[in-house]
PDB file of N, CA and C in Angstrom:
ATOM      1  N   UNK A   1       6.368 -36.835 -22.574  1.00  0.00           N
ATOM      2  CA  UNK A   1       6.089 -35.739 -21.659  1.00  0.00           C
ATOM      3  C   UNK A   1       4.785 -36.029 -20.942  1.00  0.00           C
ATOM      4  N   UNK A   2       4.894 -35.939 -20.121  1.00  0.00           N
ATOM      5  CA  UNK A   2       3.376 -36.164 -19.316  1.00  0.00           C
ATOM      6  C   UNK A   2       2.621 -34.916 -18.625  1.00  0.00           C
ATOM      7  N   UNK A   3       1.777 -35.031 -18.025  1.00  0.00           N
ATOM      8  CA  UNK A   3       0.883 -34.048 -18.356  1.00  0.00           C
ATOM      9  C   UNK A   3       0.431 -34.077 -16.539  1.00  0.00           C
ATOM     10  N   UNK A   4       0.268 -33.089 -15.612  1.00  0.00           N
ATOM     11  CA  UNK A   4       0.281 -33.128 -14.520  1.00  0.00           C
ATOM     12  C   UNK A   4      -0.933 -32.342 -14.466  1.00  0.00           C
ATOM     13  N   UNK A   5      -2.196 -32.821 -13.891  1.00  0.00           N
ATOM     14  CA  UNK A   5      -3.399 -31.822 -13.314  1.00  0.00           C
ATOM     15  C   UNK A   5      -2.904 -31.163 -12.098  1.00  0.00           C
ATOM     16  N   UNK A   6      -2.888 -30.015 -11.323  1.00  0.00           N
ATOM     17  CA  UNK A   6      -3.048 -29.691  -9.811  1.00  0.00           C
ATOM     18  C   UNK A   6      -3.938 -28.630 -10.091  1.00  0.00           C
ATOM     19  N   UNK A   7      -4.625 -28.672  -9.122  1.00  0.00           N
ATOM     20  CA  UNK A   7      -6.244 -27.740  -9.171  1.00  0.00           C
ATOM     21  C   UNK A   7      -5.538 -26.154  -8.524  1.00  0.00           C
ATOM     22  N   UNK A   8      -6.176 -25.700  -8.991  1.00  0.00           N
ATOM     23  CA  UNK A   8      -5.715 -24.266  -8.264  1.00  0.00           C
ATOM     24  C   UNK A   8      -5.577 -23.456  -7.282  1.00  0.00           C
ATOM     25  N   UNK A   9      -6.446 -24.587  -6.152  1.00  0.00           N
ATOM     26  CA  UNK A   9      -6.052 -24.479  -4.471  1.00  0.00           C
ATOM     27  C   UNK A   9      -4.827 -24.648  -4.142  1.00  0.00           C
ATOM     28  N   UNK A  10      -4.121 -25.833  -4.703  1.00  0.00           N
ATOM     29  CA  UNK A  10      -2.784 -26.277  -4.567  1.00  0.00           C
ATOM     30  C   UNK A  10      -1.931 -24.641  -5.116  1.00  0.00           C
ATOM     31  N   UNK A  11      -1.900 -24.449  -6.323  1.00  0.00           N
ATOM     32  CA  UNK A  11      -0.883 -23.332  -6.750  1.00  0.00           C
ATOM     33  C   UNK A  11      -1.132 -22.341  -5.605  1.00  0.00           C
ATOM     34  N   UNK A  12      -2.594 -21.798  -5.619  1.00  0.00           N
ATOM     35  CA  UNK A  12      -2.894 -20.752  -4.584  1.00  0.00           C
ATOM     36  C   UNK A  12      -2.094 -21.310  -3.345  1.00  0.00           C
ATOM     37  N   UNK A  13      -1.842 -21.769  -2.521  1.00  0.00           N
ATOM     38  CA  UNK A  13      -1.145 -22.469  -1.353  1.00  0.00           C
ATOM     39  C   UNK A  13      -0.013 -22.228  -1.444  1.00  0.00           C
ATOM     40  N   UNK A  14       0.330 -23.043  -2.603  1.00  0.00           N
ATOM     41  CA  UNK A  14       1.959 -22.536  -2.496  1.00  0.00           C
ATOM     42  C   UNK A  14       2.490 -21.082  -2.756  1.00  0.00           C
ATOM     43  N   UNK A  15       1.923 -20.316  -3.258  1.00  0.00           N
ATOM     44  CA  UNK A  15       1.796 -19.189  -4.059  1.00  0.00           C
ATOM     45  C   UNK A  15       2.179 -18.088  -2.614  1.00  0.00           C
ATOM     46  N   UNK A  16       1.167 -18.348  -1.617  1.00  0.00           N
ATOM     47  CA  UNK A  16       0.973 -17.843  -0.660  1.00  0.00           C
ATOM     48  C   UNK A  16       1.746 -18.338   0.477  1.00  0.00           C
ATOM     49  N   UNK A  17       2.187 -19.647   0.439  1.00  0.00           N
ATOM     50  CA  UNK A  17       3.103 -20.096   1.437  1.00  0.00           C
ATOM     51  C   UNK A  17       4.507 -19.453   1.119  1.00  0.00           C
ATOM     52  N   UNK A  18       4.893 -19.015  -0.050  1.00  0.00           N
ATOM     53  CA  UNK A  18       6.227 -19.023  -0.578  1.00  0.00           C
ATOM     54  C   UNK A  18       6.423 -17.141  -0.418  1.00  0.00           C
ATOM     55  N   UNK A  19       5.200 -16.238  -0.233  1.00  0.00           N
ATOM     56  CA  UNK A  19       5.349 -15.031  -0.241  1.00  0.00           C
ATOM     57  C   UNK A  19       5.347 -14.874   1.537  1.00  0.00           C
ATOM     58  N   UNK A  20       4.519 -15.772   2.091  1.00  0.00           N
ATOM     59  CA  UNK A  20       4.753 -15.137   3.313  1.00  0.00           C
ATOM     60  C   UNK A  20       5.859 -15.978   4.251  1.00  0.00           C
ATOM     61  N   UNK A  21       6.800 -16.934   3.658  1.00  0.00           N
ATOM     62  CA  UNK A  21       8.101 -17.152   3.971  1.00  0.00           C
ATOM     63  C   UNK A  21       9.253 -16.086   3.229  1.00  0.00           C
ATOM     64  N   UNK A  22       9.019 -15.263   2.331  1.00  0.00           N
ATOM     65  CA  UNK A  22       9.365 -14.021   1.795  1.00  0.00           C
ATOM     66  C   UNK A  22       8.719 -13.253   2.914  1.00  0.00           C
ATOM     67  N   UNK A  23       8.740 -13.312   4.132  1.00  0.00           N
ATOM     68  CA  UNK A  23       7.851 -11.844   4.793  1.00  0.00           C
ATOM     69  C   UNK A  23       7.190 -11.167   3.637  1.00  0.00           C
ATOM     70  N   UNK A  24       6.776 -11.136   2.964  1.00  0.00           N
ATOM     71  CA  UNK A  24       6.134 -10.069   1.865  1.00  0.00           C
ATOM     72  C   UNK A  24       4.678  -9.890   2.040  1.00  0.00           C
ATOM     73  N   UNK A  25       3.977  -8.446   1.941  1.00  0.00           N
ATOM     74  CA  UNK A  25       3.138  -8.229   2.374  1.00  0.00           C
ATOM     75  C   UNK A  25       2.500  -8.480   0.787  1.00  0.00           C
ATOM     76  N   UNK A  26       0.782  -8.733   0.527  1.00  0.00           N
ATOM     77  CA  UNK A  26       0.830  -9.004  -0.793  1.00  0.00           C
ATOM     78  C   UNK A  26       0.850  -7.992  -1.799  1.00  0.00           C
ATOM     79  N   UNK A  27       0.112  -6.553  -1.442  1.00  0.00           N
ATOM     80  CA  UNK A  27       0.687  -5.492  -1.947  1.00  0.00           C
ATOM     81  C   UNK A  27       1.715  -5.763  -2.751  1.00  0.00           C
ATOM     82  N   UNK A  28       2.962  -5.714  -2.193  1.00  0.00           N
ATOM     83  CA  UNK A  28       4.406  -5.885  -2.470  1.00  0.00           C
ATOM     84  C   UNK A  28       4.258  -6.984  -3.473  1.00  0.00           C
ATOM     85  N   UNK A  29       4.373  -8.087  -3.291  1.00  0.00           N
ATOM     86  CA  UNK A  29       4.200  -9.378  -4.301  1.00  0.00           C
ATOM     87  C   UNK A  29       3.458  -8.801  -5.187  1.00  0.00           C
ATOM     88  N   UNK A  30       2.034  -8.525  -5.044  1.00  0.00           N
ATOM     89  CA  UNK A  30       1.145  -8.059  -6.564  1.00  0.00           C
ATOM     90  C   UNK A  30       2.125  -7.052  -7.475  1.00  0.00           C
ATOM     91  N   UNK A  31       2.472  -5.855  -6.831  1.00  0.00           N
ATOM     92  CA  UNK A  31       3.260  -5.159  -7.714  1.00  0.00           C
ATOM     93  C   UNK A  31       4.414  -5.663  -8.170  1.00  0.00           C
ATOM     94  N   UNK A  32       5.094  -6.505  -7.713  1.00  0.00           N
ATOM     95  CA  UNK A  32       6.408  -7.464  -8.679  1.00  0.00           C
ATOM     96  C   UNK A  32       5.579  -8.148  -9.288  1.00  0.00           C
ATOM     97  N   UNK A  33       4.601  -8.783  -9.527  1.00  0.00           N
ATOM     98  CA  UNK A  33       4.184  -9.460 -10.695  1.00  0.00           C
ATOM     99  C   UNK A  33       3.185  -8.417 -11.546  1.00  0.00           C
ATOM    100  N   UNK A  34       3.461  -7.501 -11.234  1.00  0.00           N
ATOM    101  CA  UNK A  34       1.922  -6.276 -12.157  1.00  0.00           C
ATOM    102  C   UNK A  34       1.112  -6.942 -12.239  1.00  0.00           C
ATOM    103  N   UNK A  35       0.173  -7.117 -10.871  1.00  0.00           N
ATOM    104  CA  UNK A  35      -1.334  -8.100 -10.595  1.00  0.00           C
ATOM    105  C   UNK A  35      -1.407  -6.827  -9.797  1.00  0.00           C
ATOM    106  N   UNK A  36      -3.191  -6.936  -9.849  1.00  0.00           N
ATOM    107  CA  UNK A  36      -3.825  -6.358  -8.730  1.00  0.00           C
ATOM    108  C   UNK A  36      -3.710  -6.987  -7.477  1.00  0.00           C
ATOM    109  N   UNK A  37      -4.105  -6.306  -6.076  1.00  0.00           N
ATOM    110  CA  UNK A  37      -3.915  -7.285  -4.782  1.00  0.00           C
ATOM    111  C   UNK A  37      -5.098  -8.022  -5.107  1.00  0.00           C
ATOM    112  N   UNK A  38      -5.899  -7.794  -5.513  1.00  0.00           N
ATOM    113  CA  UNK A  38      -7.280  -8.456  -5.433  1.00  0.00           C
ATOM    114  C   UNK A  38      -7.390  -9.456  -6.724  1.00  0.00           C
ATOM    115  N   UNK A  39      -6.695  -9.966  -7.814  1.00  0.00           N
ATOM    116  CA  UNK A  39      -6.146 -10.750  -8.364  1.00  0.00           C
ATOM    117  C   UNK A  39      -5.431 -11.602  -7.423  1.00  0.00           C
ATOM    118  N   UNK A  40      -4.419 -10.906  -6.789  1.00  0.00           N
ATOM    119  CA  UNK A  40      -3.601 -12.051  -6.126  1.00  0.00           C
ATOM    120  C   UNK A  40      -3.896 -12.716  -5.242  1.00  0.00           C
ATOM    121  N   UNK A  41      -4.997 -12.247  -4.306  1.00  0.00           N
ATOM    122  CA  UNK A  41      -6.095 -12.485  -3.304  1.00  0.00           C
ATOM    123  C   UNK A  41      -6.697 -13.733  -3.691  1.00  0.00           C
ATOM    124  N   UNK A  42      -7.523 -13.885  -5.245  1.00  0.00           N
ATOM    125  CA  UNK A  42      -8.137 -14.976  -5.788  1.00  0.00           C
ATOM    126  C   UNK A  42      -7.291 -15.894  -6.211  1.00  0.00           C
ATOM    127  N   UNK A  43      -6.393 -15.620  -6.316  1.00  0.00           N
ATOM    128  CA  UNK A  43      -5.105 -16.977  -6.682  1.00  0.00           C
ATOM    129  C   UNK A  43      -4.617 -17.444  -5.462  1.00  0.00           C
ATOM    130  N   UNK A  44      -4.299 -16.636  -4.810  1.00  0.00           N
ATOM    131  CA  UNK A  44      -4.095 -17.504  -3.352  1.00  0.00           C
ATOM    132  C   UNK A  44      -5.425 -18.422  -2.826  1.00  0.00           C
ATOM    133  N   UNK A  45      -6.450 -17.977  -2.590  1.00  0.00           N
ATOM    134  CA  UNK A  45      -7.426 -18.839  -2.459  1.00  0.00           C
ATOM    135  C   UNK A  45      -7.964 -19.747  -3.006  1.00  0.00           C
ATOM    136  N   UNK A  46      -7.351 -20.131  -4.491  1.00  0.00           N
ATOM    137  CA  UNK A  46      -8.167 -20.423  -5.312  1.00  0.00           C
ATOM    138  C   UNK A  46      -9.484 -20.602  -5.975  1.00  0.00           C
ATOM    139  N   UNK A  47      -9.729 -19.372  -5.888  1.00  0.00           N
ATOM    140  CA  UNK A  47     -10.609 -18.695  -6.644  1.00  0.00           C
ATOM    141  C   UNK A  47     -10.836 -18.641  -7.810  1.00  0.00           C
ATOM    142  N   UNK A  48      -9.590 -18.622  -8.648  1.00  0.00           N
ATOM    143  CA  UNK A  48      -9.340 -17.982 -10.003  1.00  0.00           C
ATOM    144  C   UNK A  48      -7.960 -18.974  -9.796  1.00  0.00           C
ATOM    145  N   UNK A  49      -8.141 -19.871 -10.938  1.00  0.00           N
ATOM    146  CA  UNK A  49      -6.878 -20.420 -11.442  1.00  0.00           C
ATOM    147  C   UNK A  49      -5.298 -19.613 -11.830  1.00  0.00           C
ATOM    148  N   UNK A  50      -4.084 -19.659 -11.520  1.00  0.00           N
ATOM    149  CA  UNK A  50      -3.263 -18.795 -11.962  1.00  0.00           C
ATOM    150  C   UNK A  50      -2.946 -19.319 -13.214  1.00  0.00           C
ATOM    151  N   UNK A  51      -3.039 -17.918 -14.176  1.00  0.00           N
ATOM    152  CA  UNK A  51      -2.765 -18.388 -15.681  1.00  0.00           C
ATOM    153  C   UNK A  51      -1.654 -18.494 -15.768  1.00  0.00           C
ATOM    154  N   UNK A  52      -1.277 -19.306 -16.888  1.00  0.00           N
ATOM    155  CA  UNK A  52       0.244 -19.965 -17.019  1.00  0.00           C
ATOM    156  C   UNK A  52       1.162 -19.059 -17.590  1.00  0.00           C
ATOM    157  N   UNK A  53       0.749 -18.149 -18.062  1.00  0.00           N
ATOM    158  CA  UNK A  53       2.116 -16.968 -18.569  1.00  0.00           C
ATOM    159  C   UNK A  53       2.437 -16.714 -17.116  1.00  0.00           C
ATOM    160  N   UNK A  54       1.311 -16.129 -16.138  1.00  0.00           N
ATOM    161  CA  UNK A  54       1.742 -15.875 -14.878  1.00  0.00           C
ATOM    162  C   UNK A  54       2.559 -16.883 -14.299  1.00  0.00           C
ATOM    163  N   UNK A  55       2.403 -18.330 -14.284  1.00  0.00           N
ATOM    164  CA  UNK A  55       3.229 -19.096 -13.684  1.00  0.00           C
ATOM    165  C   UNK A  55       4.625 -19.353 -14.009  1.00  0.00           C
ATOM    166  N   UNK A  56       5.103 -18.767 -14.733  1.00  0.00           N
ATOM    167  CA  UNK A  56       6.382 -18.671 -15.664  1.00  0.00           C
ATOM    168  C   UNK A  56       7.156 -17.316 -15.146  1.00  0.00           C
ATOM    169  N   UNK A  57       5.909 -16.729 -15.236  1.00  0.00           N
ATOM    170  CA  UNK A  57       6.969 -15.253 -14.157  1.00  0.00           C
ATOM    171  C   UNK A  57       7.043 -15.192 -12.410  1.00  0.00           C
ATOM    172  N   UNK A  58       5.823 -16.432 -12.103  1.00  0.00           N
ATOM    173  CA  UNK A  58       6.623 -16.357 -10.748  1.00  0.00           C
ATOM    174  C   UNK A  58       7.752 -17.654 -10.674  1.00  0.00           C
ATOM    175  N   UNK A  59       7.850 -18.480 -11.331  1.00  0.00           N
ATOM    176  CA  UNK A  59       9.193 -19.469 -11.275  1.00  0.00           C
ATOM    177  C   UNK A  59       9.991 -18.589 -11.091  1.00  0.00           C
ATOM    178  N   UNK A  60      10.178 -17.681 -12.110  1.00  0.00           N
ATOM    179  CA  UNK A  60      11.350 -16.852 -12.441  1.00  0.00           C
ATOM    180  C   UNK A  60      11.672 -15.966 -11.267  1.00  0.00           C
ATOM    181  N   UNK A  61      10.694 -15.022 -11.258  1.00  0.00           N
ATOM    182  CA  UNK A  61      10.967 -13.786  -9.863  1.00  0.00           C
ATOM    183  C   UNK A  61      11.007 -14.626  -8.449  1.00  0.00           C
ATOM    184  N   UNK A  62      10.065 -15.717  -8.449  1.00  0.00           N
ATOM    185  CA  UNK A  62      10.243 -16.107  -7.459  1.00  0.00           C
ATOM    186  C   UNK A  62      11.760 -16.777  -6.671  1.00  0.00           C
ATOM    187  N   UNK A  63      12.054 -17.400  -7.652  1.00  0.00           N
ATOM    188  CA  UNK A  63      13.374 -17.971  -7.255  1.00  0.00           C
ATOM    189  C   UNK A  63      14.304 -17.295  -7.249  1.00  0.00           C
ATOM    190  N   UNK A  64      14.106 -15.902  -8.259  1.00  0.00           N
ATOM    191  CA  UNK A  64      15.083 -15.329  -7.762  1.00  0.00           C
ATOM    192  C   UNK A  64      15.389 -14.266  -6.772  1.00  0.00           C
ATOM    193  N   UNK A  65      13.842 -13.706  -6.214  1.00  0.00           N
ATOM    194  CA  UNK A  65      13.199 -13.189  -4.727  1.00  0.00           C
ATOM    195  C   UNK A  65      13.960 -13.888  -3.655  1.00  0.00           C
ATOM    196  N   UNK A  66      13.976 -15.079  -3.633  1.00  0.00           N
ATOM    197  CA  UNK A  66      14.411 -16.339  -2.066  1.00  0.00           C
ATOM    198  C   UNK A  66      15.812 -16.194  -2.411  1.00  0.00           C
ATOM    199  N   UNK A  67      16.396 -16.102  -3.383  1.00  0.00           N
ATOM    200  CA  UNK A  67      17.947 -16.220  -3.934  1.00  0.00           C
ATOM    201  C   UNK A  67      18.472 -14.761  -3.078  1.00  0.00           C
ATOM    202  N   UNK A  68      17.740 -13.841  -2.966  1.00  0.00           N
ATOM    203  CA  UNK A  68      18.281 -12.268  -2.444  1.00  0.00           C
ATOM    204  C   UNK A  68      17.814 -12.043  -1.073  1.00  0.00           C
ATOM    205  N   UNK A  69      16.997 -12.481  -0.787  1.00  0.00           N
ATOM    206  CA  UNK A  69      16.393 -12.662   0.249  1.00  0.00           C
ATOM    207  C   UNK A  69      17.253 -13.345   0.903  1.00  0.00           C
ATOM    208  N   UNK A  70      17.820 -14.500   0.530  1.00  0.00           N
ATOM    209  CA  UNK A  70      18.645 -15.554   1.281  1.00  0.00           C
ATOM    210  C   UNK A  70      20.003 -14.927   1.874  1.00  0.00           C
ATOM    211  N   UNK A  71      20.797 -14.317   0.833  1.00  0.00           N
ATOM    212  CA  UNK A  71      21.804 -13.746   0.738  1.00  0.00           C
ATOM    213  C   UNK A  71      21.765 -12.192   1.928  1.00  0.00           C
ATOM    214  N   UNK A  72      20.689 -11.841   1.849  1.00  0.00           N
ATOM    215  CA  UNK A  72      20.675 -10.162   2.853  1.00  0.00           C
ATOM    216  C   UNK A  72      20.796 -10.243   3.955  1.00  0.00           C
TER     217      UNK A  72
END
């Protein structure tokens, strides 16, 4: 198993590229993940690293956000 560094600008980026190809305002996104906006604010910027329980629930919601999204 190998072991992958990406710094937390990168997650923040994608994090934020992937909600506002979701049109989603971040409001909206923070409350599907029960984050503050101002939590989600510092993860998009990378500010604040996103912790990894969190990264496990946006795999999840996320993919399945673009999955309904896709379909409407």
């Amino acid at each position: 198993m190998a072991i992958v560094l990406v710094d937390a600008k990168h997650y923040g980026f994608q994090l934020r590229y992937a909600r506002r190809m979701l049109n989603m305002k971040r409001r909206v996104a923070a409350k599907l993940l029960k984050i503050s906006v101002h939590e989600l604010h510092k993860y998009e910027h990378g500010i604040q690293p996103i912790p990894p329980e969190l990264l496990g629930v946006l795999l999840q919601r996320g993919l399945l956000l673009s999955l309904c999204r896709k379909q409407s």
